[in-house]
PDB file of N, CA and C in Angstrom:
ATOM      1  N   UNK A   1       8.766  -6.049  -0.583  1.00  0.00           N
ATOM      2  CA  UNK A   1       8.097  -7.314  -0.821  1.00  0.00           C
ATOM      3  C   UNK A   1       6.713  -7.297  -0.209  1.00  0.00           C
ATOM      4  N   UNK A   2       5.658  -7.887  -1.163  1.00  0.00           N
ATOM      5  CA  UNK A   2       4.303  -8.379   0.051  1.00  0.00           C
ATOM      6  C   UNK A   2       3.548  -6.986  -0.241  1.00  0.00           C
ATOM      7  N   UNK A   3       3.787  -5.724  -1.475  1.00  0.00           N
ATOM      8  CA  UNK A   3       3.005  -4.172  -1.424  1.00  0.00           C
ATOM      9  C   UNK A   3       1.770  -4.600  -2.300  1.00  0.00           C
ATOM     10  N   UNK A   4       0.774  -4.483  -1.669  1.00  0.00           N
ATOM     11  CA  UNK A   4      -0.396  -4.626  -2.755  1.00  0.00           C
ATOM     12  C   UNK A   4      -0.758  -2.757  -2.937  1.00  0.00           C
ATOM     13  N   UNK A   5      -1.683  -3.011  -3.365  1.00  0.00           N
ATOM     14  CA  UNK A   5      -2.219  -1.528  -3.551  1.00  0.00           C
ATOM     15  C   UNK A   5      -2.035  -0.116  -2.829  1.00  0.00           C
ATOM     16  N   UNK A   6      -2.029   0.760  -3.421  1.00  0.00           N
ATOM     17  CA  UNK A   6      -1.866   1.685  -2.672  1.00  0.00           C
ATOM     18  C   UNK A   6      -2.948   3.237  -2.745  1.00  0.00           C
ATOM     19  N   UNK A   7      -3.885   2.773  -3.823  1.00  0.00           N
ATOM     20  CA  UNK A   7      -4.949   3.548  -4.116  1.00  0.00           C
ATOM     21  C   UNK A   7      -5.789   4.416  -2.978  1.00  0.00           C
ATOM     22  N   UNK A   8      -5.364   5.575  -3.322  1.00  0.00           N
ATOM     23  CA  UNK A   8      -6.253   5.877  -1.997  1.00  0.00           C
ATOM     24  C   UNK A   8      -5.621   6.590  -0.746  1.00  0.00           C
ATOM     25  N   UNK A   9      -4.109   6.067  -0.931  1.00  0.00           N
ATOM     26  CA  UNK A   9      -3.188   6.513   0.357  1.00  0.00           C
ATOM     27  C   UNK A   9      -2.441   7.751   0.214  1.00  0.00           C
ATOM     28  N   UNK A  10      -2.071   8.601   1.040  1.00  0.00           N
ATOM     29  CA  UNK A  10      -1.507   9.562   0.871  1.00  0.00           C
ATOM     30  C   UNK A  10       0.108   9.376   0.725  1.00  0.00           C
ATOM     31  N   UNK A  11       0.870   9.441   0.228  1.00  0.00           N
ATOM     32  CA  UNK A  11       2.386   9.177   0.525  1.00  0.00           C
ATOM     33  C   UNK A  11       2.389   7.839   0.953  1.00  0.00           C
ATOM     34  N   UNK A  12       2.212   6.748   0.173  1.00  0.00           N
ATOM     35  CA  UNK A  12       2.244   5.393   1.182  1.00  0.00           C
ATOM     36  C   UNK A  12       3.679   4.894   1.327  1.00  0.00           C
ATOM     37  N   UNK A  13       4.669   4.967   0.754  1.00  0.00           N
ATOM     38  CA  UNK A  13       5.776   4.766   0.809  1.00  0.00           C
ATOM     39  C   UNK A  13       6.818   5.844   1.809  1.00  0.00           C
ATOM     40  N   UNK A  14       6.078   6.452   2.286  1.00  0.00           N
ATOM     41  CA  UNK A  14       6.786   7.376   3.210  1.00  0.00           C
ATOM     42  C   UNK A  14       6.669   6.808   5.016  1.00  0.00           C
ATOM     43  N   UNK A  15       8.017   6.441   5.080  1.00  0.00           N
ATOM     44  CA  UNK A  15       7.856   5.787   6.742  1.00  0.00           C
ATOM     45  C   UNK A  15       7.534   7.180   7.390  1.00  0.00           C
ATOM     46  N   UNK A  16       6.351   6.820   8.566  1.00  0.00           N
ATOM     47  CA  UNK A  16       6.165   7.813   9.406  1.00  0.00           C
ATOM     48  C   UNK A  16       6.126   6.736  10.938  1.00  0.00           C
ATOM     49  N   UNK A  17       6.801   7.678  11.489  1.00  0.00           N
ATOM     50  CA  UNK A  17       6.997   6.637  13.021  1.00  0.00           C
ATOM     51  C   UNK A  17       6.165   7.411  14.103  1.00  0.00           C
ATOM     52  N   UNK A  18       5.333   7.017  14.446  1.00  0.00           N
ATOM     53  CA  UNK A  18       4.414   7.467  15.769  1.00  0.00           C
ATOM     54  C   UNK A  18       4.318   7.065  16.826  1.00  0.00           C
ATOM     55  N   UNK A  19       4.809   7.499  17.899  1.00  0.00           N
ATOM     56  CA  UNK A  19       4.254   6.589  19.270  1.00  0.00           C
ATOM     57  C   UNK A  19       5.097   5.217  19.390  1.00  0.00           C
ATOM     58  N   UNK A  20       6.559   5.343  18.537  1.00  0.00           N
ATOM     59  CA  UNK A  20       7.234   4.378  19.091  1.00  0.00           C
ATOM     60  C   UNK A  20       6.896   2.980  17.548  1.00  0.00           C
ATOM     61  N   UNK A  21       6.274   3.164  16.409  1.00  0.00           N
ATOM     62  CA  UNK A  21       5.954   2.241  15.788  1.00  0.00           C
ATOM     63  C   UNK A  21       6.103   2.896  14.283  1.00  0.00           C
ATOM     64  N   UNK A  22       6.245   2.060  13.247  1.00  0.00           N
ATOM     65  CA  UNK A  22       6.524   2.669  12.233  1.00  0.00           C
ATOM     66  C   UNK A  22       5.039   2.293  11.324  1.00  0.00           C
ATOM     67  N   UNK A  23       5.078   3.301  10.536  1.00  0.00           N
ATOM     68  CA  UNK A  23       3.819   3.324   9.503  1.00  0.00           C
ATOM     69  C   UNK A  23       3.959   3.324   7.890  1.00  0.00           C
ATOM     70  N   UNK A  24       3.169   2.551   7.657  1.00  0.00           N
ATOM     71  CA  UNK A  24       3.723   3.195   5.759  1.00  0.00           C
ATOM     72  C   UNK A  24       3.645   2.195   5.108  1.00  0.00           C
ATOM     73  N   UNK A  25       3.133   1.726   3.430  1.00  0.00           N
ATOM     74  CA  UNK A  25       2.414   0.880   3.131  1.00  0.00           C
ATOM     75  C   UNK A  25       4.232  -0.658   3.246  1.00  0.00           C
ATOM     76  N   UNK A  26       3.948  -1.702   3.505  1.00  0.00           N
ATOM     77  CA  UNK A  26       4.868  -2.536   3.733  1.00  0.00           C
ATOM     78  C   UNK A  26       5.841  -2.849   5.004  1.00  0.00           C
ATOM     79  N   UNK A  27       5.639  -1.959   5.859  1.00  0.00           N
ATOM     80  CA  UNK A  27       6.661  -1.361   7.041  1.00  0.00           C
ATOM     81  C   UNK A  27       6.385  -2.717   7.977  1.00  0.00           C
ATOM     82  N   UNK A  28       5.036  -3.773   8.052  1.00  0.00           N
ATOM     83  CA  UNK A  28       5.081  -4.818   8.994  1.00  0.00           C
ATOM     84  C   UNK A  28       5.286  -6.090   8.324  1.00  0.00           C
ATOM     85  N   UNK A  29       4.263  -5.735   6.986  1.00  0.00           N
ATOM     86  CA  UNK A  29       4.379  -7.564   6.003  1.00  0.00           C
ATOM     87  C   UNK A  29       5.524  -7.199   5.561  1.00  0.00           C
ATOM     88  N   UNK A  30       6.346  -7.522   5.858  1.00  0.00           N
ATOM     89  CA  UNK A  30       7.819  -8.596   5.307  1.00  0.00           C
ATOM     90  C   UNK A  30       8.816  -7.663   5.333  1.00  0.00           C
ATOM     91  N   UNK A  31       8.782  -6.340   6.079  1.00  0.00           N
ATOM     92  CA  UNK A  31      10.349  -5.977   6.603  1.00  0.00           C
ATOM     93  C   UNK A  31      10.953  -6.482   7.333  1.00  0.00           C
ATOM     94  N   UNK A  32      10.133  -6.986   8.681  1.00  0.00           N
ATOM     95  CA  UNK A  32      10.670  -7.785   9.732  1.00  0.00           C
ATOM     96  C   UNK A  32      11.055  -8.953   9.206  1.00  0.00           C
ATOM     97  N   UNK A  33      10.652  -9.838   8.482  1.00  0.00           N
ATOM     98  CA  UNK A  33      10.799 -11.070   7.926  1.00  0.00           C
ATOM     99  C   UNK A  33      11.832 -10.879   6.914  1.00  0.00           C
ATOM    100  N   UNK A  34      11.910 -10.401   6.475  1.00  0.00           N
ATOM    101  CA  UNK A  34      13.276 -10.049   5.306  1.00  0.00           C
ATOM    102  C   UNK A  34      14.232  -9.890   5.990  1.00  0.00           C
ATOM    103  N   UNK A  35      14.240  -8.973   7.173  1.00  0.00           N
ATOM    104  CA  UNK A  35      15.532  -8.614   7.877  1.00  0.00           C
ATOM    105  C   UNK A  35      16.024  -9.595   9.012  1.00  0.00           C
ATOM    106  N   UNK A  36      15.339 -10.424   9.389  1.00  0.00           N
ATOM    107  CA  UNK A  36      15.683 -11.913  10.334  1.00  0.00           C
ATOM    108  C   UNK A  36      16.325 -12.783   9.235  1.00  0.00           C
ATOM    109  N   UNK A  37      15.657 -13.024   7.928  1.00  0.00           N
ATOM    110  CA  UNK A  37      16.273 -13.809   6.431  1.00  0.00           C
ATOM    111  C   UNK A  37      17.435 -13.073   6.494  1.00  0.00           C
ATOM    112  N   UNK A  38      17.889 -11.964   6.081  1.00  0.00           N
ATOM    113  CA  UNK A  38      19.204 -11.732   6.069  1.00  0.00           C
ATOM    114  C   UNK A  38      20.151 -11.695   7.210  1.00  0.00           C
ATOM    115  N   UNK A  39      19.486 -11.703   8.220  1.00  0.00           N
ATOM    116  CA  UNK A  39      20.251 -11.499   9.378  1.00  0.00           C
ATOM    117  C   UNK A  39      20.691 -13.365   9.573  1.00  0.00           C
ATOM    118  N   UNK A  40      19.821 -14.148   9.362  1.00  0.00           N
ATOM    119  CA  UNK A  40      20.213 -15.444   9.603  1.00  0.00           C
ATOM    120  C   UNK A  40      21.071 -15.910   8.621  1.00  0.00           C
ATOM    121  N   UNK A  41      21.267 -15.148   7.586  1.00  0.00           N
ATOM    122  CA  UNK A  41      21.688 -15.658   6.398  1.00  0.00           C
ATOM    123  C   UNK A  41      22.938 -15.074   6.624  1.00  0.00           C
ATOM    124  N   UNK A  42      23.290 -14.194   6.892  1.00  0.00           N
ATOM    125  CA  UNK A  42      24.748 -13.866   7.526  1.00  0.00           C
ATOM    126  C   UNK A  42      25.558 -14.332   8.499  1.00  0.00           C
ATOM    127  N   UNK A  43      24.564 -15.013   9.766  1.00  0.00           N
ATOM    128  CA  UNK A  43      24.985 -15.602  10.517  1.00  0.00           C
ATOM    129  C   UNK A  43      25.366 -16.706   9.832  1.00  0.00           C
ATOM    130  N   UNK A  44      24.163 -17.644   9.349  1.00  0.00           N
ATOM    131  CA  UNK A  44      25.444 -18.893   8.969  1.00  0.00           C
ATOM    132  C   UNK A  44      26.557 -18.519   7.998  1.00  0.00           C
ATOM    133  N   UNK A  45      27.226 -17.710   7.008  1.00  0.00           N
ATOM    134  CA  UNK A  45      27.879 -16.988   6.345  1.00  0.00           C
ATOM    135  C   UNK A  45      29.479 -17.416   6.835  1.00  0.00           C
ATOM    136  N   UNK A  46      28.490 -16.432   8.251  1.00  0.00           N
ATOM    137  CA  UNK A  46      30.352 -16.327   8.954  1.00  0.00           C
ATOM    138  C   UNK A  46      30.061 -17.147   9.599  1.00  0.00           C
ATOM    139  N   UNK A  47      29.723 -18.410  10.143  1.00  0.00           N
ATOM    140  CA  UNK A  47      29.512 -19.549  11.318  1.00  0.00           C
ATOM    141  C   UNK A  47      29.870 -20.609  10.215  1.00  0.00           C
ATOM    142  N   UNK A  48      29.047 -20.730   9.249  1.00  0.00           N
ATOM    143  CA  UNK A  48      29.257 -21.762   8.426  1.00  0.00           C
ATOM    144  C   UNK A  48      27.888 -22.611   8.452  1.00  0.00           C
ATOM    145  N   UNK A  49      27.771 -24.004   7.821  1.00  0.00           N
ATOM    146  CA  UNK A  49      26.578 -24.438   7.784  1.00  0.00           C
ATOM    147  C   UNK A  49      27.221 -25.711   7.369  1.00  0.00           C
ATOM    148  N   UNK A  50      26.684 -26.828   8.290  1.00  0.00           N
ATOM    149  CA  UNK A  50      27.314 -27.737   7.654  1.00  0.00           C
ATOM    150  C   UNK A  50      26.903 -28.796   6.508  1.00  0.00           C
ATOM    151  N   UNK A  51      26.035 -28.643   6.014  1.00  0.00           N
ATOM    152  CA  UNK A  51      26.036 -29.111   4.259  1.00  0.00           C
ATOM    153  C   UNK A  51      25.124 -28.786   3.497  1.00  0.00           C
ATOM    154  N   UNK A  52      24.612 -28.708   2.460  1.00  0.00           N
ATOM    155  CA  UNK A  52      23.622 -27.881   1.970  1.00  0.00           C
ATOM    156  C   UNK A  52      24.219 -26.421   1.572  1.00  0.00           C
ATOM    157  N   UNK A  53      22.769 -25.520   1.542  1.00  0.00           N
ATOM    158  CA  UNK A  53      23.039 -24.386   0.906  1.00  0.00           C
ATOM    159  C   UNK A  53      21.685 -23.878   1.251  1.00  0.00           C
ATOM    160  N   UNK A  54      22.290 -22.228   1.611  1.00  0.00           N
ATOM    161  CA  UNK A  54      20.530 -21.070   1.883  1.00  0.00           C
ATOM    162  C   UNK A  54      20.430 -20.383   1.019  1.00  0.00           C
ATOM    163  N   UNK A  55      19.148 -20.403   0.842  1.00  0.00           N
ATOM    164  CA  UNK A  55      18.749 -19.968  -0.236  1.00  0.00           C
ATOM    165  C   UNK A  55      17.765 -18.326   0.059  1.00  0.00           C
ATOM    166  N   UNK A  56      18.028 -17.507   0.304  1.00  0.00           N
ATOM    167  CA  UNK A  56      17.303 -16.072   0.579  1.00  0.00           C
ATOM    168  C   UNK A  56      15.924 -15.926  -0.790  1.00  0.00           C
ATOM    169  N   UNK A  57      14.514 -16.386  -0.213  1.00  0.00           N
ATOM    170  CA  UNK A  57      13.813 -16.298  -1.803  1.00  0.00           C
ATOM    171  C   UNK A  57      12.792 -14.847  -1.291  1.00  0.00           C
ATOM    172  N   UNK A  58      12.641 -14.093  -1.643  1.00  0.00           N
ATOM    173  CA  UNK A  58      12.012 -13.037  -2.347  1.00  0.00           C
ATOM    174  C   UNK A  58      11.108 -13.092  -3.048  1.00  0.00           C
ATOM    175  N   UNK A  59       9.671 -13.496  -2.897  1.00  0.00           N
ATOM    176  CA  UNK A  59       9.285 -13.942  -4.523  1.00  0.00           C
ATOM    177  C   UNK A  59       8.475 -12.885  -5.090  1.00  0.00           C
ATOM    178  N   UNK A  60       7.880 -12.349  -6.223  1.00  0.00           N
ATOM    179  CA  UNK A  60       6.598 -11.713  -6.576  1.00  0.00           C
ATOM    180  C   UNK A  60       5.906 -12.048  -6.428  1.00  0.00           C
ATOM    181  N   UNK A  61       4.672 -11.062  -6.712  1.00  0.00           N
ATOM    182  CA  UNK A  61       3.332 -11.619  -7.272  1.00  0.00           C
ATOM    183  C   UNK A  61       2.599 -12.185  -5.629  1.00  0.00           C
ATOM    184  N   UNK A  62       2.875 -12.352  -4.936  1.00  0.00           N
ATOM    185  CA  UNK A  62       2.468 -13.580  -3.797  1.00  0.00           C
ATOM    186  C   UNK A  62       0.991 -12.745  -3.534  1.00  0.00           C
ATOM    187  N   UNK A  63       0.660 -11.501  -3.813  1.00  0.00           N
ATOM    188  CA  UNK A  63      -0.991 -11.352  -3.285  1.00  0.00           C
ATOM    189  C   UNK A  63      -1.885 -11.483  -4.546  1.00  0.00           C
ATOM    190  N   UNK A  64      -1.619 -11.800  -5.624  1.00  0.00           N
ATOM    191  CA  UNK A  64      -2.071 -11.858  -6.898  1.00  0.00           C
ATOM    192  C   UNK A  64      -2.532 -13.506  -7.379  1.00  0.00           C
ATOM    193  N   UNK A  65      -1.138 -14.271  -8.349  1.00  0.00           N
ATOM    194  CA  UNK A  65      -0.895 -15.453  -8.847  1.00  0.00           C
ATOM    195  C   UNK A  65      -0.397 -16.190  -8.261  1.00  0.00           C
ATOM    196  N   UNK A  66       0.775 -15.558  -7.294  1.00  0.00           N
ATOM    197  CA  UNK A  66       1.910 -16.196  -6.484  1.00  0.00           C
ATOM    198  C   UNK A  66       3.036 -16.838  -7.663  1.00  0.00           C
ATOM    199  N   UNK A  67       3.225 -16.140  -8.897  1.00  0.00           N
ATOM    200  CA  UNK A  67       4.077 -16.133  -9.841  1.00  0.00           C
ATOM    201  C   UNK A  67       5.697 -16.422  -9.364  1.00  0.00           C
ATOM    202  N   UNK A  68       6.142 -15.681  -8.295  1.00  0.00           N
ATOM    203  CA  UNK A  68       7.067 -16.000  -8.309  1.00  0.00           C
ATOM    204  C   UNK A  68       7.123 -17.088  -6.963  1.00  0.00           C
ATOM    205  N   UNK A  69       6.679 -17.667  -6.060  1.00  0.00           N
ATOM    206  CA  UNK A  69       6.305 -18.498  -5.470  1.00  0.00           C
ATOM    207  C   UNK A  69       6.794 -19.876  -6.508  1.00  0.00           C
ATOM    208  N   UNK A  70       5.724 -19.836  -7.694  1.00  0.00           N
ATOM    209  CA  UNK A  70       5.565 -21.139  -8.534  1.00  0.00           C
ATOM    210  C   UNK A  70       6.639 -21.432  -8.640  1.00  0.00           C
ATOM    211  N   UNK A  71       7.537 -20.460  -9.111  1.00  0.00           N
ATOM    212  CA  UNK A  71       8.979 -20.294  -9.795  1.00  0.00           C
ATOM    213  C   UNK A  71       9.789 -21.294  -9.092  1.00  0.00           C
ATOM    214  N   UNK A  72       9.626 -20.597  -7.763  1.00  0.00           N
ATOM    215  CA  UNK A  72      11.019 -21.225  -6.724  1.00  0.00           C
ATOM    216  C   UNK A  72      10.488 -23.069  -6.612  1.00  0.00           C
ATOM    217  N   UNK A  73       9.241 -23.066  -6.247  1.00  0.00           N
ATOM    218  CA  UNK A  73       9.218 -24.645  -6.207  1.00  0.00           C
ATOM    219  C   UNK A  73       9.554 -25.111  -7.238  1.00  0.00           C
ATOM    220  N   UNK A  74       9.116 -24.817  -8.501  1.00  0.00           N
ATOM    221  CA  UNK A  74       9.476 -25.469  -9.460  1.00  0.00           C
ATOM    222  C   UNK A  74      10.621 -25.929  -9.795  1.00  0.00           C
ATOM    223  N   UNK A  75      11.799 -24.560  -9.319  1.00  0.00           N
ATOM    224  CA  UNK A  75      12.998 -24.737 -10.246  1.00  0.00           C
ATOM    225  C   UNK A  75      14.426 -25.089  -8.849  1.00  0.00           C
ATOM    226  N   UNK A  76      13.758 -25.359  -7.976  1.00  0.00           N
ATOM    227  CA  UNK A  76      14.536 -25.510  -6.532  1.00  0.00           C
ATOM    228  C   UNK A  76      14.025 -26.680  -5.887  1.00  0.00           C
ATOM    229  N   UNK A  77      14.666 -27.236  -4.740  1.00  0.00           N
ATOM    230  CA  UNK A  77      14.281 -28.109  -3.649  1.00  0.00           C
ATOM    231  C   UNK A  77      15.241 -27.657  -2.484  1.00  0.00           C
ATOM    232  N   UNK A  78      14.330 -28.125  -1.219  1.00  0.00           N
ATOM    233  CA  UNK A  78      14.652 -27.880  -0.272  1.00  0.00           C
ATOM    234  C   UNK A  78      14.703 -28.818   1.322  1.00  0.00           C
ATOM    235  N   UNK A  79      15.344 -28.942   1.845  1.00  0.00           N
ATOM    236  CA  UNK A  79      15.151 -30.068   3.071  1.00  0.00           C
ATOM    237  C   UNK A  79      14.136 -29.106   4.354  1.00  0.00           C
ATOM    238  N   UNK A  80      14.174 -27.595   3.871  1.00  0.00           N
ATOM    239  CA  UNK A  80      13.960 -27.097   5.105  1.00  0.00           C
ATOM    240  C   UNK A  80      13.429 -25.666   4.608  1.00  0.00           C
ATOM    241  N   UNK A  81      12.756 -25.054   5.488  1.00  0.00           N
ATOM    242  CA  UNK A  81      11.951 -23.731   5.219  1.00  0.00           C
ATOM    243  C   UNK A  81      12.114 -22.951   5.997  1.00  0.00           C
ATOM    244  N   UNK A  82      11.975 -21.406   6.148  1.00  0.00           N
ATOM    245  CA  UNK A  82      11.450 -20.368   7.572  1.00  0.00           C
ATOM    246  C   UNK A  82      10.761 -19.529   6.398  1.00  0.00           C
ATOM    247  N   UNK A  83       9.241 -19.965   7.118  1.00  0.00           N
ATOM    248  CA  UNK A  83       8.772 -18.467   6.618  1.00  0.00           C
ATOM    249  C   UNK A  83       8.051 -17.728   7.353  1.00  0.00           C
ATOM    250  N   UNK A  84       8.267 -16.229   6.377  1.00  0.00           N
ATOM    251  CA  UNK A  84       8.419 -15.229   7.682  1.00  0.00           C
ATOM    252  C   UNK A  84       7.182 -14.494   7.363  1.00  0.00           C
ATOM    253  N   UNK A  85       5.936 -15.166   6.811  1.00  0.00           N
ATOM    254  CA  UNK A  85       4.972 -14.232   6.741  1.00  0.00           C
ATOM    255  C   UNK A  85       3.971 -14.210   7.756  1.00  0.00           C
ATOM    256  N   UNK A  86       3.820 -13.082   8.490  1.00  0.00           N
ATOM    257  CA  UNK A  86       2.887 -12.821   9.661  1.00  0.00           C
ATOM    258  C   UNK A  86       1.359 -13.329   9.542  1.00  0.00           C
ATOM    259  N   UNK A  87       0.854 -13.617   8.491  1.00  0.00           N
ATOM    260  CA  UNK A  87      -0.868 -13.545   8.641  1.00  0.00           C
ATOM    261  C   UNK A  87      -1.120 -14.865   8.999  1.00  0.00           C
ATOM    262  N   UNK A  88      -1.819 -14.368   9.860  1.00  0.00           N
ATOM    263  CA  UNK A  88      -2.391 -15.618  10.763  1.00  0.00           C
ATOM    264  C   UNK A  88      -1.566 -16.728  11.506  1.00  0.00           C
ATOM    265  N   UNK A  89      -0.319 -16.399  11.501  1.00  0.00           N
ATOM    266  CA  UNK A  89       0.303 -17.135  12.033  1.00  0.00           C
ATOM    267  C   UNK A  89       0.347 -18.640  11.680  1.00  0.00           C
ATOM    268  N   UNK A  90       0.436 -18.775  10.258  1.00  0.00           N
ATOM    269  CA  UNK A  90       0.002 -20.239  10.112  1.00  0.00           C
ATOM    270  C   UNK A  90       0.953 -20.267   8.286  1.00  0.00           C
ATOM    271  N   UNK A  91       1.103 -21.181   8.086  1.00  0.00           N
ATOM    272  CA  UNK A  91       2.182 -21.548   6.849  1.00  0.00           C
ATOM    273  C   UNK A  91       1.081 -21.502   5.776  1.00  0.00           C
TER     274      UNK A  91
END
């Protein structure tokens, strides 16, 4: 999720770990954030949740149109959000 371009890079899809940190085109925008989403999403799973429903969204497109972004508002509602994208620290 979150791969824009890769023009230019040598092997960008190849994790290389250096010095304790991982490298490689996608390895910071939205692995960590995907894997807290599923990890929370399992927790309530087996804990339970008491009303409502989680929704794990994934979307496309988000450095482009934000195509699949549009999608989810459009065709969903929600009481509540986590999002897990790092830039700038700001929603």
């Amino acid at each position: 999720l979150d791969t824009v371009g890769v023009e230019g890079m040598q092997d960008p899809f190849t994790p290389i770990e250096r010095d304790g940190r991982l490298y490689g085109r996608g390895s910071q925008d939205m692995k960590s954030g995907v894997a807290a989403c599923v990890g929370a999403a399992q927790l309530l799973a087996t804990e339970g949740l008491g009303r409502g429903r989680v929704i794990v969204a994934g979307v496309c497109d988000e450095e482009y149109a934000s195509l699949g972004a549009e999608a989810l508002v459009r065709d969903w509602r929600a009481d509540g959000a986590v999002i897990t994208e790092p830039t700038d620290l700001s929603v």
